[in-house]
Structure formats: C-alpha cells, structure tokens
Protein backbone atom coordinates (compact mmCIF):
# COMPACT_ATOMS: atom_id res chain seq x y z
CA UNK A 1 17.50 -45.46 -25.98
CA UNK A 2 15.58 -44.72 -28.90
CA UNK A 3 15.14 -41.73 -30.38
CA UNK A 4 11.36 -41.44 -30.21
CA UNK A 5 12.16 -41.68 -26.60
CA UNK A 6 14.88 -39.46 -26.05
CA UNK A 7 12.82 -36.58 -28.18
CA UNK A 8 10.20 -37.20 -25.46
CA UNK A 9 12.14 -36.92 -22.80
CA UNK A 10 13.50 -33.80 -24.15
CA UNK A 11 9.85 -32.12 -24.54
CA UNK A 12 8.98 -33.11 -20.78
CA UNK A 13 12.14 -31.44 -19.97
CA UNK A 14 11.48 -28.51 -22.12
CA UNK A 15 8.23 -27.94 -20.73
CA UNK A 16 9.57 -28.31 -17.26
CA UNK A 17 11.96 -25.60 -17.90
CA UNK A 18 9.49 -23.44 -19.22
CA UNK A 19 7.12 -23.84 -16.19
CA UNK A 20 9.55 -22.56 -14.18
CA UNK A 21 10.79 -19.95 -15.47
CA UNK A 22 7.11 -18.84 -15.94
CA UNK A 23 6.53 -18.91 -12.61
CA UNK A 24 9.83 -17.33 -11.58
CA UNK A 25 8.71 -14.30 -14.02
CA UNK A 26 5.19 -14.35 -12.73
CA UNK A 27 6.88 -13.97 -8.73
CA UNK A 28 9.22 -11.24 -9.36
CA UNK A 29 6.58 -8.98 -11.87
CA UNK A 30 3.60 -9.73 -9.97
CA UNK A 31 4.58 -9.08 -6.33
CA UNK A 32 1.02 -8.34 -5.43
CA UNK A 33 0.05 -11.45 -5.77
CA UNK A 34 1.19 -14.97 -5.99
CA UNK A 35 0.62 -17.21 -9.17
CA UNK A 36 -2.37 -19.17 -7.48
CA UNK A 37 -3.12 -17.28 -4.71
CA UNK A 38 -6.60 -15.64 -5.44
CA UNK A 39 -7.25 -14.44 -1.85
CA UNK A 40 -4.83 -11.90 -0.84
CA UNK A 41 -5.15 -9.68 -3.61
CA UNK A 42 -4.56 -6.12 -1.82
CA UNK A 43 -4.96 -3.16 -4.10
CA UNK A 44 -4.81 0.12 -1.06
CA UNK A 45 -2.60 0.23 1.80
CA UNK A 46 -1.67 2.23 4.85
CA UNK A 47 1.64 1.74 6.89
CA UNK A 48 1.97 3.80 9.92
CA UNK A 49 5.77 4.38 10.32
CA UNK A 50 7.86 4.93 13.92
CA UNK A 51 7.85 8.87 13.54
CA UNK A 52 3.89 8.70 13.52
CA UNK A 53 3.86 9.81 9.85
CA UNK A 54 0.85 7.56 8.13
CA UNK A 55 1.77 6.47 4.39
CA UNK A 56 -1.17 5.53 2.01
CA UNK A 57 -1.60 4.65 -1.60
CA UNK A 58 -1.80 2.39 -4.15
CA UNK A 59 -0.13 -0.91 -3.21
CA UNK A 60 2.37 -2.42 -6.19
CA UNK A 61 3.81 -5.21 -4.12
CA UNK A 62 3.73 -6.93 -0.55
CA UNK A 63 5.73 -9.83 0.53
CA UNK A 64 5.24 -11.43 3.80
CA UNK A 65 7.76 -13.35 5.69
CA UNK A 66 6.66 -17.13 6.98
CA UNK A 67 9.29 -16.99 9.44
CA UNK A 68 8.43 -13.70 10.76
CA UNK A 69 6.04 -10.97 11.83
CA UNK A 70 7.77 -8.75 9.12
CA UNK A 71 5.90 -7.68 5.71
CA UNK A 72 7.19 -5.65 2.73
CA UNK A 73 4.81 -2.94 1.37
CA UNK A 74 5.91 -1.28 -1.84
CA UNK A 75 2.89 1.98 -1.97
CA UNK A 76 3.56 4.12 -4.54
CA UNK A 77 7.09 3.05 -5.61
CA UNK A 78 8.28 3.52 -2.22
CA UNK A 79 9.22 -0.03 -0.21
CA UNK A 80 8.23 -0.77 3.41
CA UNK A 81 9.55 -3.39 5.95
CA UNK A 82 7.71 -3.06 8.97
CA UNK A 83 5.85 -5.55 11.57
CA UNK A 84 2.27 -6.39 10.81
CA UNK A 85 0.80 -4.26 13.85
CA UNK A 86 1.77 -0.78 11.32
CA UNK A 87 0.18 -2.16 8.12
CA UNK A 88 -3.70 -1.90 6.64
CA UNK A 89 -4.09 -3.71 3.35
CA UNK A 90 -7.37 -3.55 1.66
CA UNK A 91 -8.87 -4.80 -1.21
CA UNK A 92 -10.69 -1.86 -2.84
C-alpha cells in the first residue's frame, strides 16, 4: 500500500476509536439519558418499595431492561431495581 493510503486508513480508524469511546463515556456519565434518545428524559421520580415506604426525588439515572419488566432508578444517590408497576418518572 501506499502511504497516503495507509495514513488514511489510520485516521478512519482513529476516528472510529474515538466515536466509541465517546459514546461509551456518554452511557456510563449520562445514565439519564441515552446519547440520541431525546424522549425519555426523566428529571423526578417516585418508586414505591415492598414495605409500602414511597421514595421520591431527583432522578440521576434509570436504566431499563429490554428483556424484562425490571428498571433501575438511581433518586438521590440511592439505586432502585424494581418492576415497572412501583415506578413514576416524570419530566418536570
């Protein structure tokens, strides 16, 4: 190859690698939200847990499960797994 070509193929590469690990920062520091997900932007949450105790506050992070009727609240600093049926997200 020449080397005008193999430089090129280095920058695609380069920029490849730097997508990624953009995105694989953006996941794990902006749990609220996914990189182009613009919808389900939830700022407020409630999560009513199996003693009957009701937890609200400002949501950090939530993670829901494709496989599953499970989501992850983190309100507050404190994390959640529970079913769907004991969470209230809102979008204040």
């Amino acid at each position: 190859m020449k080397t005008k070509t193999k430089l090129i193929l280095a920058a695609i590469v380069v920029v490849a690698l730097a997508v990624l690990a953009f995105v694989v920062y953006w996941e794990t520091h902006h749990g609220n939200r996914q990189l182009f997900d613009l919808q389900y932007r939830f700022n407020y949450g409630i999560v009513k847990l199996p003693n009957g105790e009701v937890v609200e506050g400002k949501v950090s992070s939530w993670l829901d499960y494709s496989d599953s009727d499970s989501v992850q609240v983190t309100i507050d600093g404190k994390t959640y797994l529970t079913h769907y049926a004991n969470v209230c997200l809102i979008d204040q």
